[in-house]
N, C-alpha and C. Protein backbone atom coordinates (compact mmCIF):
# COMPACT_ATOMS: atom_id res chain seq x y z
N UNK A 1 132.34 75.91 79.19
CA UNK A 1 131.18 76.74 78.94
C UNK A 1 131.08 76.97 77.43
N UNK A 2 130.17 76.74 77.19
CA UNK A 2 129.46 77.33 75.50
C UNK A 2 128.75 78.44 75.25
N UNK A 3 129.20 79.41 74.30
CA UNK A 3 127.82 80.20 74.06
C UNK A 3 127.33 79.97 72.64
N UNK A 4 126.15 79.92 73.01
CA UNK A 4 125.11 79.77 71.85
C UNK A 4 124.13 80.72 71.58
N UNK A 5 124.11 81.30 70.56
CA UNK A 5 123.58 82.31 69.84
C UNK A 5 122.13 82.08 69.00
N UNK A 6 121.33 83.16 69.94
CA UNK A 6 119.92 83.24 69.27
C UNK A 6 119.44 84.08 68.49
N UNK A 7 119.39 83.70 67.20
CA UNK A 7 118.69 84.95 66.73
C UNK A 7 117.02 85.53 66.96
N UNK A 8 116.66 86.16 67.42
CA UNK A 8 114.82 86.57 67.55
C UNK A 8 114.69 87.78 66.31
N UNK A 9 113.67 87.83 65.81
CA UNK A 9 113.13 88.45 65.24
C UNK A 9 111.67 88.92 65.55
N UNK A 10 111.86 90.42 65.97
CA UNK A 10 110.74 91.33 66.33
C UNK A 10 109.53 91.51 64.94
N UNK A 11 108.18 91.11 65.31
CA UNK A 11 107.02 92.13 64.57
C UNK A 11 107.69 93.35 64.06
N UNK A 12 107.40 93.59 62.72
CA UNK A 12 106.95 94.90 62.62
C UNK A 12 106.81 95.94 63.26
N UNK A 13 107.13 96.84 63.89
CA UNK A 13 106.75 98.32 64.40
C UNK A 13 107.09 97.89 66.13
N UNK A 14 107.90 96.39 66.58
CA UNK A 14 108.01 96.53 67.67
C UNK A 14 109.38 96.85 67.59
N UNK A 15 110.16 96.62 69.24
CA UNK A 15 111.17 97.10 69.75
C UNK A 15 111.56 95.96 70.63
N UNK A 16 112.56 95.60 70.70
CA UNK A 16 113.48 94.84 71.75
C UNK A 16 112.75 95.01 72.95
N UNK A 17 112.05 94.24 73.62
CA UNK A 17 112.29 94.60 75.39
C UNK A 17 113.14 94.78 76.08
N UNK A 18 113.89 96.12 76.65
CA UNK A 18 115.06 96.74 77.11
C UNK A 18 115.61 95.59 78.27
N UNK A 19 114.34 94.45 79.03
CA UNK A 19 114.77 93.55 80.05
C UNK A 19 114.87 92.41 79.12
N UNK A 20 115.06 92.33 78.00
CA UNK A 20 115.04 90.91 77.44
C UNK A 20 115.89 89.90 78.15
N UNK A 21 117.07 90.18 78.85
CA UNK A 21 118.73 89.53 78.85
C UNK A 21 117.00 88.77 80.66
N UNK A 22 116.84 89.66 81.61
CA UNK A 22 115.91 89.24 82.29
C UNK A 22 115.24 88.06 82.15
N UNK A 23 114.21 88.49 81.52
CA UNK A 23 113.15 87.51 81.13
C UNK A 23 113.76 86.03 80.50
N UNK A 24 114.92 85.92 79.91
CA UNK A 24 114.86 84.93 79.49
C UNK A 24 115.66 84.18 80.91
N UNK A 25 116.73 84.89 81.69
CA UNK A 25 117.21 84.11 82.86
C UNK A 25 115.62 83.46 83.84
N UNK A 26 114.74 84.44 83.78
CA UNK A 26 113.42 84.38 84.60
C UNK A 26 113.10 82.89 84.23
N UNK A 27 112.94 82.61 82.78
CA UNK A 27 112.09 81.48 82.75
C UNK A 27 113.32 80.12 82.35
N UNK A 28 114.25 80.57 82.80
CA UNK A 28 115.48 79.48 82.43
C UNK A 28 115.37 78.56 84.00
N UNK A 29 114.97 77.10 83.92
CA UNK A 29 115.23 75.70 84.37
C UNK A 29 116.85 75.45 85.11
N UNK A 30 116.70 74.73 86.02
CA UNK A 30 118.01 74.43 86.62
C UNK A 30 119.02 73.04 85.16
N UNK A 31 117.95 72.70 85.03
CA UNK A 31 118.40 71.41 83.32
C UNK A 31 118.81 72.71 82.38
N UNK A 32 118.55 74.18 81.90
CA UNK A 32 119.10 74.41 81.04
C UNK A 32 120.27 74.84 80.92
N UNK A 33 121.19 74.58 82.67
CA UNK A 33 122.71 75.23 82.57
C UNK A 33 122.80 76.28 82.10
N UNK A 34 122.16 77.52 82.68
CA UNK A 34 122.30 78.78 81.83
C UNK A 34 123.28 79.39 83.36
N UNK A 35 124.46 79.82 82.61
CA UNK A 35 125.13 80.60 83.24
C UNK A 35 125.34 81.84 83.19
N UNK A 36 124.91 82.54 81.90
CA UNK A 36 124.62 83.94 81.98
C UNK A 36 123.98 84.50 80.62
N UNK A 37 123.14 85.83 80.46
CA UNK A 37 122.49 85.68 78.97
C UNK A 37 123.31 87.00 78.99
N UNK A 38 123.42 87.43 77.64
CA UNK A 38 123.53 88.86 76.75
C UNK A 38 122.86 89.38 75.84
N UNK A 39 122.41 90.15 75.63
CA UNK A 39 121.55 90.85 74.86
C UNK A 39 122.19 91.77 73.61
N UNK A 40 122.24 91.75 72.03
CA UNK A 40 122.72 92.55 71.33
C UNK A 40 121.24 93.03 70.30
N UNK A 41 121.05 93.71 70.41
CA UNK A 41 120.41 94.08 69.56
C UNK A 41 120.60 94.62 67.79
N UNK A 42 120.17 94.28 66.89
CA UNK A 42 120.72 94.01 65.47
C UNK A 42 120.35 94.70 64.32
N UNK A 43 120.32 95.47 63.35
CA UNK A 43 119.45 96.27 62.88
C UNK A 43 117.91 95.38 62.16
N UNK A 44 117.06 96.42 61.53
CA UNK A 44 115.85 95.47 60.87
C UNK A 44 114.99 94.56 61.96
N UNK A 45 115.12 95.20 63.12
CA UNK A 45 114.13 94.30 64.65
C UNK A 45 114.67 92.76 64.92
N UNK A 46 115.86 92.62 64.48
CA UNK A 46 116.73 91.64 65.15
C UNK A 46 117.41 91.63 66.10
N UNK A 47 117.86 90.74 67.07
CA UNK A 47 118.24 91.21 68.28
C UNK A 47 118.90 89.59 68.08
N UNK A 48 120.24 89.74 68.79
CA UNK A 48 121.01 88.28 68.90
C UNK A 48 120.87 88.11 70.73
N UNK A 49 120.76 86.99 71.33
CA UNK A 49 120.27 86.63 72.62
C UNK A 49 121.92 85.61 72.80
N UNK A 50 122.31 86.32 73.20
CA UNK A 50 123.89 85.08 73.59
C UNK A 50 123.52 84.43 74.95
N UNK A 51 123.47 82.80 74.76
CA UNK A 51 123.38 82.15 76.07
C UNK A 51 124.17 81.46 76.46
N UNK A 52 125.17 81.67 77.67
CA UNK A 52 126.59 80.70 78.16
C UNK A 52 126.23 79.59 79.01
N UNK A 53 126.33 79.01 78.43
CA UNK A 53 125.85 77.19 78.88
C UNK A 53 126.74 76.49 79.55
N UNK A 54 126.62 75.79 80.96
CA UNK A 54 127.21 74.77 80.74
C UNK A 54 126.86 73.77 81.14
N UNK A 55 125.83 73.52 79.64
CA UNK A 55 126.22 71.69 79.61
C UNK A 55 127.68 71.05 78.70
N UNK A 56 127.63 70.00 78.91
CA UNK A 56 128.36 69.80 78.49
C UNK A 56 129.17 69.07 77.17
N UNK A 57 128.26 69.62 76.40
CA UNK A 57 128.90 69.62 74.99
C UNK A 57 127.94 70.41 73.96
N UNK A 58 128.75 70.77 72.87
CA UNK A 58 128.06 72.04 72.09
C UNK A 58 126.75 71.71 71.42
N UNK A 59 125.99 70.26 71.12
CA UNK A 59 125.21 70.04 70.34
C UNK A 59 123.82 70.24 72.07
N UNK A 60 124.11 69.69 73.24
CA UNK A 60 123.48 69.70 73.61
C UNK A 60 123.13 70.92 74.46
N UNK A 61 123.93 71.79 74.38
CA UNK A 61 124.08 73.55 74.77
C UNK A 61 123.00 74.11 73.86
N UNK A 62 123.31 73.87 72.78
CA UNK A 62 122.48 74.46 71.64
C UNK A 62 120.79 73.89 71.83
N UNK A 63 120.64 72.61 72.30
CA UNK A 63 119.68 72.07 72.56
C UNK A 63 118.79 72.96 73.35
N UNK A 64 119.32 72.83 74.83
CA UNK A 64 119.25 73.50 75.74
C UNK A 64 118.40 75.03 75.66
N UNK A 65 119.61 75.84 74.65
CA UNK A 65 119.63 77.06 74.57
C UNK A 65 118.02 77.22 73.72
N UNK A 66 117.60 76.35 72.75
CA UNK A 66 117.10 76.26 72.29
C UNK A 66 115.36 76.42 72.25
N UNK A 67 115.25 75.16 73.37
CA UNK A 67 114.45 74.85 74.16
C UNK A 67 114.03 76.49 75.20
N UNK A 68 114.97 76.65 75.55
CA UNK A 68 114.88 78.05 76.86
C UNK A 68 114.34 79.55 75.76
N UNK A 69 114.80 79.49 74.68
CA UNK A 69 114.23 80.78 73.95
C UNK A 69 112.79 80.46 73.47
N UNK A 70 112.78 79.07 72.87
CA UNK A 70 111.53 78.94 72.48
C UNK A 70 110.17 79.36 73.60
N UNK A 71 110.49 78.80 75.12
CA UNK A 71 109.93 78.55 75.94
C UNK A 71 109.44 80.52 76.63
N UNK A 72 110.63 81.02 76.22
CA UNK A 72 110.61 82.37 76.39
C UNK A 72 109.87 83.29 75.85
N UNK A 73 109.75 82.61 74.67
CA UNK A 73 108.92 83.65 73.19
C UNK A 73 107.99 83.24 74.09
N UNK A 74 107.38 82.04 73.11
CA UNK A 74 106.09 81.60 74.02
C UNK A 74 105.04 81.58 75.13
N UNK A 75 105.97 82.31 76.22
CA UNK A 75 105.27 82.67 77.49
C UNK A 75 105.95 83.64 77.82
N UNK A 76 106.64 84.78 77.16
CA UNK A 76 106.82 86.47 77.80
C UNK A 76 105.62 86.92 77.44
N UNK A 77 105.00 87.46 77.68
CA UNK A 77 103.99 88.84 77.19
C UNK A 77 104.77 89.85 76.37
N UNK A 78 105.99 90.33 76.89
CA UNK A 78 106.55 91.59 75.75
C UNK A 78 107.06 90.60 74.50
N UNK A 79 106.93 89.59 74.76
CA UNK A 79 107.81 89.12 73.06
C UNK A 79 106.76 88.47 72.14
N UNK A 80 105.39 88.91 72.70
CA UNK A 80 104.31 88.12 71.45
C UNK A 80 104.56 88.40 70.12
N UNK A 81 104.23 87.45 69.38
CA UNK A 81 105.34 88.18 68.06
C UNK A 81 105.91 88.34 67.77
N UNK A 82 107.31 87.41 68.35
CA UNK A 82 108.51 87.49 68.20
C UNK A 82 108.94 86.36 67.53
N UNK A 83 109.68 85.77 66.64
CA UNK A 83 110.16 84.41 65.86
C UNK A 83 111.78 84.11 66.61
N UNK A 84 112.10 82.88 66.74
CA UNK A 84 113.28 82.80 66.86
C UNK A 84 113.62 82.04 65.31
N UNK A 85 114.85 82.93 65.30
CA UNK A 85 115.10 82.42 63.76
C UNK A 85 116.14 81.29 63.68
N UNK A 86 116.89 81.31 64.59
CA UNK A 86 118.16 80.42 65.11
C UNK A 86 119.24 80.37 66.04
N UNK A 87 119.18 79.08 66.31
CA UNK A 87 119.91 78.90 68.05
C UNK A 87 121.05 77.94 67.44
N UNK A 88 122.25 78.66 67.57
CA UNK A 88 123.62 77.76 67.49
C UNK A 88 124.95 78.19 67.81
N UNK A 89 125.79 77.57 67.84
CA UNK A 89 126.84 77.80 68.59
C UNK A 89 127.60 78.07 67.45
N UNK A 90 128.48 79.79 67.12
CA UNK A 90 128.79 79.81 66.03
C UNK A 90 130.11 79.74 65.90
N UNK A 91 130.68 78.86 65.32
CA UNK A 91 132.03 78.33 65.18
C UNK A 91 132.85 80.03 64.97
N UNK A 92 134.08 80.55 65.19
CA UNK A 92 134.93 81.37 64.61
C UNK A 92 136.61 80.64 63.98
N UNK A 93 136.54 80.88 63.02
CA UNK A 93 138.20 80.72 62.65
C UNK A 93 139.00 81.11 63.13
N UNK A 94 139.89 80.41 63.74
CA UNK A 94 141.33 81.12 64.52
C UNK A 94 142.38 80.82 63.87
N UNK A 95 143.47 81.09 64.22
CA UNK A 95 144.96 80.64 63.55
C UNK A 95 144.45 79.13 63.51
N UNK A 96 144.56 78.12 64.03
CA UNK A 96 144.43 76.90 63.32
C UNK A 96 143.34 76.61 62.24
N UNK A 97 142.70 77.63 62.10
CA UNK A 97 141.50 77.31 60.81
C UNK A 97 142.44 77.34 59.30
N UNK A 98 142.38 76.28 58.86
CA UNK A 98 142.81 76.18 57.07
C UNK A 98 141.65 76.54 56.32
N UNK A 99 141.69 77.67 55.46
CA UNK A 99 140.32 78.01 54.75
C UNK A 99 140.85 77.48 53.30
N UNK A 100 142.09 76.42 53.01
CA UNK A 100 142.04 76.33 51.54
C UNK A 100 141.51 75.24 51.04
């Protein structure tokens, strides 16, 4: 399983839709392997959309994930006006990460 991380960005003077984590399972495809969404909301009307995928490999998760937010903005009614700013799977450093 992958999660891949969306950033959305709210209009001006709006607010997160409290069902966002909803709406996007609502309009999620049996092809987009969505196994579960999360919702964080971010300061400045950003909101991060975590989507656990499983297809099966990270470029095409991200694809996927991609495709399913766009498709979401696009046809929710509460998210008119909403931008997705970026869909990716964000690497973390662990003990095997060399940062020199």
């Amino acid at each position: 399983m992958h999660l891949v991380h969306a950033r959305l960005l709210a209009p001006v003077g709006r607010v997160v839709p409290p069902a966002l984590a909803d709406a996007v399972r609502a309009r999620a495809l049996p092809a987009d392997a969505v196994e579960h969404v999360s919702v964080h909301p971010q300061s400045a009307g950003e909101v991060t959309v975590g989507v656990f995928s499983l297809a099966p490999g990270l470029a095409e998760a991200e694809r996927r994930a991609a495709a399913l937010l766009r498709r979401t903005v696009a046809r929710e009614p509460a998210l008119a006006g909403f931008t997705v700013l970026s869909v990716e799977v964000v690497l973390v450093p662990g003990p095997w990460w060399d940062a020199r």
